[in-house]
N, C-alpha and C. Protein backbone atom coordinates (compact mmCIF):
# COMPACT_ATOMS: atom_id res chain seq x y z
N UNK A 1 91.13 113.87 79.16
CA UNK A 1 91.06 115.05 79.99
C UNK A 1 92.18 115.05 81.03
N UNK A 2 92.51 114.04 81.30
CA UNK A 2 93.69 114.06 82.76
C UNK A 2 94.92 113.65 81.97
N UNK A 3 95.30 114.89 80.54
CA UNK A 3 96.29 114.99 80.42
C UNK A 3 96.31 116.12 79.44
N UNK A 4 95.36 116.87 79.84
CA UNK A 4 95.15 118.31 79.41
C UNK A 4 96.48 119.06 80.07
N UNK A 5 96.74 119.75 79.16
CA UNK A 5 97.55 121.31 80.08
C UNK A 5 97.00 122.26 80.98
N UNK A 6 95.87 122.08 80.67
CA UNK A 6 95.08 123.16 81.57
C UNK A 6 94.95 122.83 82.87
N UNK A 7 95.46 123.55 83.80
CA UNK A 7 95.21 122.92 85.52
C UNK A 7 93.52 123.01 85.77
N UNK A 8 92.99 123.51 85.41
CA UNK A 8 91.23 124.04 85.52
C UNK A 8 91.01 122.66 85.25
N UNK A 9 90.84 121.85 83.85
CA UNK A 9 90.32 120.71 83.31
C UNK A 9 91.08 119.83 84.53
N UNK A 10 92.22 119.75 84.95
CA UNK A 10 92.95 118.31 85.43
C UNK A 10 92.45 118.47 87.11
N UNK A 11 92.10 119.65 87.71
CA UNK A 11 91.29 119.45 88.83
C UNK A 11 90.24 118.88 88.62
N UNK A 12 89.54 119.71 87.69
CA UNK A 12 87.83 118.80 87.18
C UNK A 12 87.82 117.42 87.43
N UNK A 13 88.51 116.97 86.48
CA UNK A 13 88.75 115.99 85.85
C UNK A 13 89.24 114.90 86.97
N UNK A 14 90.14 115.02 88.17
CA UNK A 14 90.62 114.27 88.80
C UNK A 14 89.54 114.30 89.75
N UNK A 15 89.05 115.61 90.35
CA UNK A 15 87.58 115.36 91.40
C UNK A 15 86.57 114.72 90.44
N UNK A 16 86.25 115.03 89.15
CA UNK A 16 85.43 114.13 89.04
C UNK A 16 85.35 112.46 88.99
N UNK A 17 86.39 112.08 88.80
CA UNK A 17 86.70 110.67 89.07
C UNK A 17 86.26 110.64 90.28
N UNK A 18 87.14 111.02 91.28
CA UNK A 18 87.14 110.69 92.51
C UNK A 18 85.57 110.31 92.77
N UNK A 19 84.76 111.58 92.95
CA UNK A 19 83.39 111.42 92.90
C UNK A 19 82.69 110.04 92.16
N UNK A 20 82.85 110.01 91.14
CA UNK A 20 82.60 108.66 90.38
C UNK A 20 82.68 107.43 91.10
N UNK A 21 84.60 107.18 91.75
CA UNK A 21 84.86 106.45 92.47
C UNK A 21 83.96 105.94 93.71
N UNK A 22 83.62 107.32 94.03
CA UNK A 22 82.87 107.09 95.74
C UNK A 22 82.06 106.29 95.54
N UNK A 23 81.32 106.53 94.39
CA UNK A 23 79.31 105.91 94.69
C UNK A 23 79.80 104.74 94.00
N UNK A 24 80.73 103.67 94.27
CA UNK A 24 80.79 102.31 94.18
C UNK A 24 81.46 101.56 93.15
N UNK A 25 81.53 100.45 94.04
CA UNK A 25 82.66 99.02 93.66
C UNK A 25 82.18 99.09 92.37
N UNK A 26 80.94 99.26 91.80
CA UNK A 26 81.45 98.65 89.99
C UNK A 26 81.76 99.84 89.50
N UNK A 27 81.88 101.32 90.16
CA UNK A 27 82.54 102.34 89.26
C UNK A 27 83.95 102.81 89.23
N UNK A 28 84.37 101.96 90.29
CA UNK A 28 86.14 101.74 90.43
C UNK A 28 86.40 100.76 89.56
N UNK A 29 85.79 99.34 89.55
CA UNK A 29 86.14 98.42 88.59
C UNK A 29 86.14 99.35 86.92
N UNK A 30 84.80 100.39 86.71
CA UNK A 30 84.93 100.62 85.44
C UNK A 30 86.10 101.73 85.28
N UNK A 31 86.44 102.45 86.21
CA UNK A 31 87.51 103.00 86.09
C UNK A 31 89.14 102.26 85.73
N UNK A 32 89.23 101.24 86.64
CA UNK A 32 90.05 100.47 86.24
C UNK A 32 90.55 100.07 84.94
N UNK A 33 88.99 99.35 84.37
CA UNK A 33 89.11 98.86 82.89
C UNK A 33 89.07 99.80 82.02
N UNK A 34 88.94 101.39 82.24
CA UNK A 34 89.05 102.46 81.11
C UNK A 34 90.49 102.59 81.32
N UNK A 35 91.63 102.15 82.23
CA UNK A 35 93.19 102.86 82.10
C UNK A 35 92.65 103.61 83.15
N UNK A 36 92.56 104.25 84.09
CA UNK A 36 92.21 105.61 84.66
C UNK A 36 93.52 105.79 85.98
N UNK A 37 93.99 104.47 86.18
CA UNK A 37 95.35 104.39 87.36
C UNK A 37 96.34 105.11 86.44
N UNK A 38 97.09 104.92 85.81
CA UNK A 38 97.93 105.24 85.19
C UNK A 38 98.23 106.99 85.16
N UNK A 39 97.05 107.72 84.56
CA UNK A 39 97.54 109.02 84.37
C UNK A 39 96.86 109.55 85.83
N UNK A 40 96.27 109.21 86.56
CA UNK A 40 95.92 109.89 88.07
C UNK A 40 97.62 109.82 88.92
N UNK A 41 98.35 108.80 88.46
CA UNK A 41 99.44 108.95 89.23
C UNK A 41 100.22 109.71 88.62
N UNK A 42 100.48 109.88 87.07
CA UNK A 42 101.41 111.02 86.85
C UNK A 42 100.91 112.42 87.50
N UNK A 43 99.75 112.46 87.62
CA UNK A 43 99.17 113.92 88.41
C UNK A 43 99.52 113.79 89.44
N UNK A 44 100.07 113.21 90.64
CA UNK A 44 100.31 112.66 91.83
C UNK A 44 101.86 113.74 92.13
N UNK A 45 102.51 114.12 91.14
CA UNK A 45 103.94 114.90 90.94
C UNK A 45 103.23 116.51 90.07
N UNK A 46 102.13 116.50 90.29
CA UNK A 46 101.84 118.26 89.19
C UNK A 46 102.74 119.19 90.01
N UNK A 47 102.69 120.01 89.47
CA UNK A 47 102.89 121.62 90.32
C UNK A 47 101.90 121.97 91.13
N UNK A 48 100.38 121.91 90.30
CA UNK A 48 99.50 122.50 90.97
C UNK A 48 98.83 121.96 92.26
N UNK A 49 98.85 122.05 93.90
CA UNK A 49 98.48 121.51 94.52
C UNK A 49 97.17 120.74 94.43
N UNK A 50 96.01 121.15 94.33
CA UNK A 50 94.66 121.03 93.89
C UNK A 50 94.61 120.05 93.01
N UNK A 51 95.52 119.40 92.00
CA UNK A 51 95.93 118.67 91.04
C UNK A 51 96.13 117.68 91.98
N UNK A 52 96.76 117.76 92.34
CA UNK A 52 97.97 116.61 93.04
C UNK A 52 96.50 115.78 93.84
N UNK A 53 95.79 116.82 95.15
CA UNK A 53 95.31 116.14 95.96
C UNK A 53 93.62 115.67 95.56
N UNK A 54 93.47 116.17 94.52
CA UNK A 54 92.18 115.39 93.83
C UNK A 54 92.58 114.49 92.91
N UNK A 55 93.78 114.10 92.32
CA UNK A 55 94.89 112.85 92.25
C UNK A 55 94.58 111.61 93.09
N UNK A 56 95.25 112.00 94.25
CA UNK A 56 95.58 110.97 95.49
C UNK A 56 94.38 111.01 96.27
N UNK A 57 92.93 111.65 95.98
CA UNK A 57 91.97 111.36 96.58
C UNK A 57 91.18 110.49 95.69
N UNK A 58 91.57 110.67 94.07
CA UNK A 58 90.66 109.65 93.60
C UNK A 58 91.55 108.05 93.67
N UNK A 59 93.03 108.21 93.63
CA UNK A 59 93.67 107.23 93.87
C UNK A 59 92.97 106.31 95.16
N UNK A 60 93.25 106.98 96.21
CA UNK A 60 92.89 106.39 97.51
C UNK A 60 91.19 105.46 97.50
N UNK A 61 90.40 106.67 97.12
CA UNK A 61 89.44 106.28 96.97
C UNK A 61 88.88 104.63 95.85
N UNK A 62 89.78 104.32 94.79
CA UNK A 62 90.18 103.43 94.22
C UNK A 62 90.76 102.25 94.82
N UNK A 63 91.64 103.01 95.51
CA UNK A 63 92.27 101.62 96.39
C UNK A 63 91.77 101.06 97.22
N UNK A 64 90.40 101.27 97.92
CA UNK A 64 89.31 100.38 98.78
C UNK A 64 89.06 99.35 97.87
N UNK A 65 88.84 99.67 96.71
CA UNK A 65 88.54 98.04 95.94
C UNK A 65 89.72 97.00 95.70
N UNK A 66 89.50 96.23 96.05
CA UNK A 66 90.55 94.78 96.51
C UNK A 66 91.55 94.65 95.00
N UNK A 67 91.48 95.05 94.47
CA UNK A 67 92.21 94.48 93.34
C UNK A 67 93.91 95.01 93.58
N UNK A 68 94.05 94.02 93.04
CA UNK A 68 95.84 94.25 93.82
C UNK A 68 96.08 94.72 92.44
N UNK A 69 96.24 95.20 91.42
CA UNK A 69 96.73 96.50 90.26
C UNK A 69 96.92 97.73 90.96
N UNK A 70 95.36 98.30 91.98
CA UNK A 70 95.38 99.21 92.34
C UNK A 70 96.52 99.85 93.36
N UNK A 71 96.44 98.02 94.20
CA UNK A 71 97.23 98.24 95.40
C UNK A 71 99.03 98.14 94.82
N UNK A 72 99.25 98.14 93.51
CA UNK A 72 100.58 98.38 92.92
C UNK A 72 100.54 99.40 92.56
N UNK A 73 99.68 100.40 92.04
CA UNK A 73 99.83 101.50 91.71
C UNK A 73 100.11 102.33 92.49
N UNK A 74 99.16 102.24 93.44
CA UNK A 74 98.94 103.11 95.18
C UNK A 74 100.31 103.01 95.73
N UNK A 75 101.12 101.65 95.46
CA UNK A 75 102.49 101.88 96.32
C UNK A 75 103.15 102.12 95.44
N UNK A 76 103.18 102.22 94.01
CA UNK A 76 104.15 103.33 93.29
C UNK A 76 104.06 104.44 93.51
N UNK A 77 103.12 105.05 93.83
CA UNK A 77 103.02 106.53 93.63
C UNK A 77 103.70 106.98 95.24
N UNK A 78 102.99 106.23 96.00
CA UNK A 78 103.45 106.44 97.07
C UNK A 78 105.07 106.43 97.70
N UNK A 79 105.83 105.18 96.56
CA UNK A 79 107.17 105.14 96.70
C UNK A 79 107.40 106.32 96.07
N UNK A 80 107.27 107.04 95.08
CA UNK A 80 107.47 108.13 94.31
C UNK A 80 107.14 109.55 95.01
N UNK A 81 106.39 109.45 96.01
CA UNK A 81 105.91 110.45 96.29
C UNK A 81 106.79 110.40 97.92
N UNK A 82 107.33 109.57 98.90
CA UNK A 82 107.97 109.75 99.56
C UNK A 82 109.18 109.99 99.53
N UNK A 83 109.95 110.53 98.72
CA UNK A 83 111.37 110.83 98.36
C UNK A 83 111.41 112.45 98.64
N UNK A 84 110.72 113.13 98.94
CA UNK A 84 110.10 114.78 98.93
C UNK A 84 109.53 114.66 100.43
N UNK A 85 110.54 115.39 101.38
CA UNK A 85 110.08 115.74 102.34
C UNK A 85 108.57 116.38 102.59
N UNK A 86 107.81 116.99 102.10
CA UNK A 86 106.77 117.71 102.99
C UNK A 86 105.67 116.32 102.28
N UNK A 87 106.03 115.89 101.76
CA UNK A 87 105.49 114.71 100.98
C UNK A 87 105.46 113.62 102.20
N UNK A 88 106.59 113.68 102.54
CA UNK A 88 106.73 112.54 103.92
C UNK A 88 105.84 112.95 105.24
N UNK A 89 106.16 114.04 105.82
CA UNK A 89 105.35 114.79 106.29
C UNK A 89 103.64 114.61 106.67
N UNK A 90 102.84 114.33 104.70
CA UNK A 90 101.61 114.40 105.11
C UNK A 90 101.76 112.93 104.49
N UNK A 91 102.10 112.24 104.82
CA UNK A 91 102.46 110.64 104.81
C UNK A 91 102.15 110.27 106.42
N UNK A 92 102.88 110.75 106.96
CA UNK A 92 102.88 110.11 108.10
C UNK A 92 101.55 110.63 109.07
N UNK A 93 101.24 112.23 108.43
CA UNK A 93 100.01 113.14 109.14
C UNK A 93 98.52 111.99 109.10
N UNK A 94 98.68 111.57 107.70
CA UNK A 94 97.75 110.56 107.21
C UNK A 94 97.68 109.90 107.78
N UNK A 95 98.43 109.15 108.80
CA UNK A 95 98.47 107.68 109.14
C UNK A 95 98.55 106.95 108.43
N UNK A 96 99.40 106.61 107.22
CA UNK A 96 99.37 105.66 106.15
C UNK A 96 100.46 104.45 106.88
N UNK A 97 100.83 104.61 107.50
CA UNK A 97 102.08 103.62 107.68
C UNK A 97 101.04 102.51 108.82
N UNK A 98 100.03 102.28 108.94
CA UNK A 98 99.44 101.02 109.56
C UNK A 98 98.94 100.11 108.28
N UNK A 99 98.78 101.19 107.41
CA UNK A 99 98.18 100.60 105.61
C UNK A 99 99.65 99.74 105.20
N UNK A 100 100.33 100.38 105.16
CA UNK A 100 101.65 100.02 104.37
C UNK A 100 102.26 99.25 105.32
N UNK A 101 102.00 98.71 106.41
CA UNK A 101 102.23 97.62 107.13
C UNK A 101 101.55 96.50 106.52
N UNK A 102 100.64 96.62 106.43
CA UNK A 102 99.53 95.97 106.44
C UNK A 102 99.57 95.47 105.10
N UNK A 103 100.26 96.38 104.10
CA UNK A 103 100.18 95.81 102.30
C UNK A 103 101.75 94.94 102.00
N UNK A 104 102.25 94.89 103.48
CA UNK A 104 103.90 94.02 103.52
C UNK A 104 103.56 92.63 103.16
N UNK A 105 102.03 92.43 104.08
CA UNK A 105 102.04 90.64 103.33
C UNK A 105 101.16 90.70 102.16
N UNK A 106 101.19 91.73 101.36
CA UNK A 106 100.62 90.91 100.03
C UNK A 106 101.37 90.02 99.25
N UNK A 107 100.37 89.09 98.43
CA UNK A 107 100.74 87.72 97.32
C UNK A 107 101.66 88.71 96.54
N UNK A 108 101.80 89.72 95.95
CA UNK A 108 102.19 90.15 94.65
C UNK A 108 103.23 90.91 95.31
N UNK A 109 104.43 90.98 94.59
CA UNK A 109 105.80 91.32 94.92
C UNK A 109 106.41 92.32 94.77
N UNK A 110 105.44 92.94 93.58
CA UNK A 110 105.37 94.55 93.16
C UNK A 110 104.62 95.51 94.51
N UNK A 111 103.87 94.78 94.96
CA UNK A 111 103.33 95.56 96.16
C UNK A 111 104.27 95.90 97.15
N UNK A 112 104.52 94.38 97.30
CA UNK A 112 105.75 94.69 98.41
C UNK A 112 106.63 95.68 98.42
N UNK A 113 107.20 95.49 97.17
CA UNK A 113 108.19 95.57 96.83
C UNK A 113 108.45 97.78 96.95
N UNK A 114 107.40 97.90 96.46
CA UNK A 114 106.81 99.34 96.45
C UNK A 114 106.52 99.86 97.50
N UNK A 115 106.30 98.91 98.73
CA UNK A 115 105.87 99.60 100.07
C UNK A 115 107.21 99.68 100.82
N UNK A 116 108.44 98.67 100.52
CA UNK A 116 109.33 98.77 101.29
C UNK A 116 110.43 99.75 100.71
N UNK A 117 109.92 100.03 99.31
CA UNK A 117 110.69 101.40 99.16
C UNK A 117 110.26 102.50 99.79
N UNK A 118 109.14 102.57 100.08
CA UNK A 118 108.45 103.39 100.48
C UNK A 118 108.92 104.12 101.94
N UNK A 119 108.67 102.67 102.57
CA UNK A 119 108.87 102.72 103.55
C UNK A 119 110.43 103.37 104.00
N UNK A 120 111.51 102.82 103.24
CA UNK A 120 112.86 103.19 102.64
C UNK A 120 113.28 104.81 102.70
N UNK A 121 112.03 105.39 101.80
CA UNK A 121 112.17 106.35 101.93
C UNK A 121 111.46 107.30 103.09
N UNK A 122 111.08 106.75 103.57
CA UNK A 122 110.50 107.74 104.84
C UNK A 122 111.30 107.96 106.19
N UNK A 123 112.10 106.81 106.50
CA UNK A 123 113.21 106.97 106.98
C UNK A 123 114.18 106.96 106.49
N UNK A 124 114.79 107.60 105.45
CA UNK A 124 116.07 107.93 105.53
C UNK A 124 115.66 109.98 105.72
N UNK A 125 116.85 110.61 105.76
CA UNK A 125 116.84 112.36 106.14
C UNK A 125 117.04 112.49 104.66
């Protein structure tokens, strides 16, 4: 479903995760183990707004669970998604940059590595 053409199904489809996500740690883990990171971040770049932010709400909502996959995905999308000004914008509206401080000392290098692009891109014009 979250690679339907239809924007109708890929809102559904991304709030309904999200929802899924909320009511708990073993329904993020089962999200995990179905693949479900992967195509929530290509939605992360749709056209359709509504797309995008029931995307990055089921993303987010995912990324409370400790597993550092998530927390590589979360800073890909996020490196990907700060290169686009109004993108930067509700980056910073968010308060994400105490998070992405905070994901500088992770073990895994892809994290890092993803936050300091990130970061990269939020200051430069």
């Amino acid at each position: 479903m979250l690679s339907s053409p239809e924007e109708e199904v890929l809102e559904k489809a991304s709030y309904a995760i999200y929802t899924f996500a909320e009511k708990g740690e073993e329904n993020k883990a089962s999200l995990l183990g179905l693949g479900a990171l992967s195509p929530l971040c290509h939605l992360i770049n749709h056209e359709d707004k509504t797309v995008r932010r029931n995307a990055l709400m089921a993303l987010g909502s995912m990324a409370t669970n400790e597993e550092t996959v998530v927390h590589e995905f979360a800073t890909l999308c996020l490196a990907s998604l700060s290169v686009d000004f109004v993108a930067k914008v509700q980056i910073f509206e968010n308060q994400a940059l105490p998070s992405l401080i905070r994901l500088l000392s992770s073990p895994d290098p892809d994290v890092t590595k993803n936050t300091l692009e990130t970061a990269l891109n939020l200051v430069e014009v």
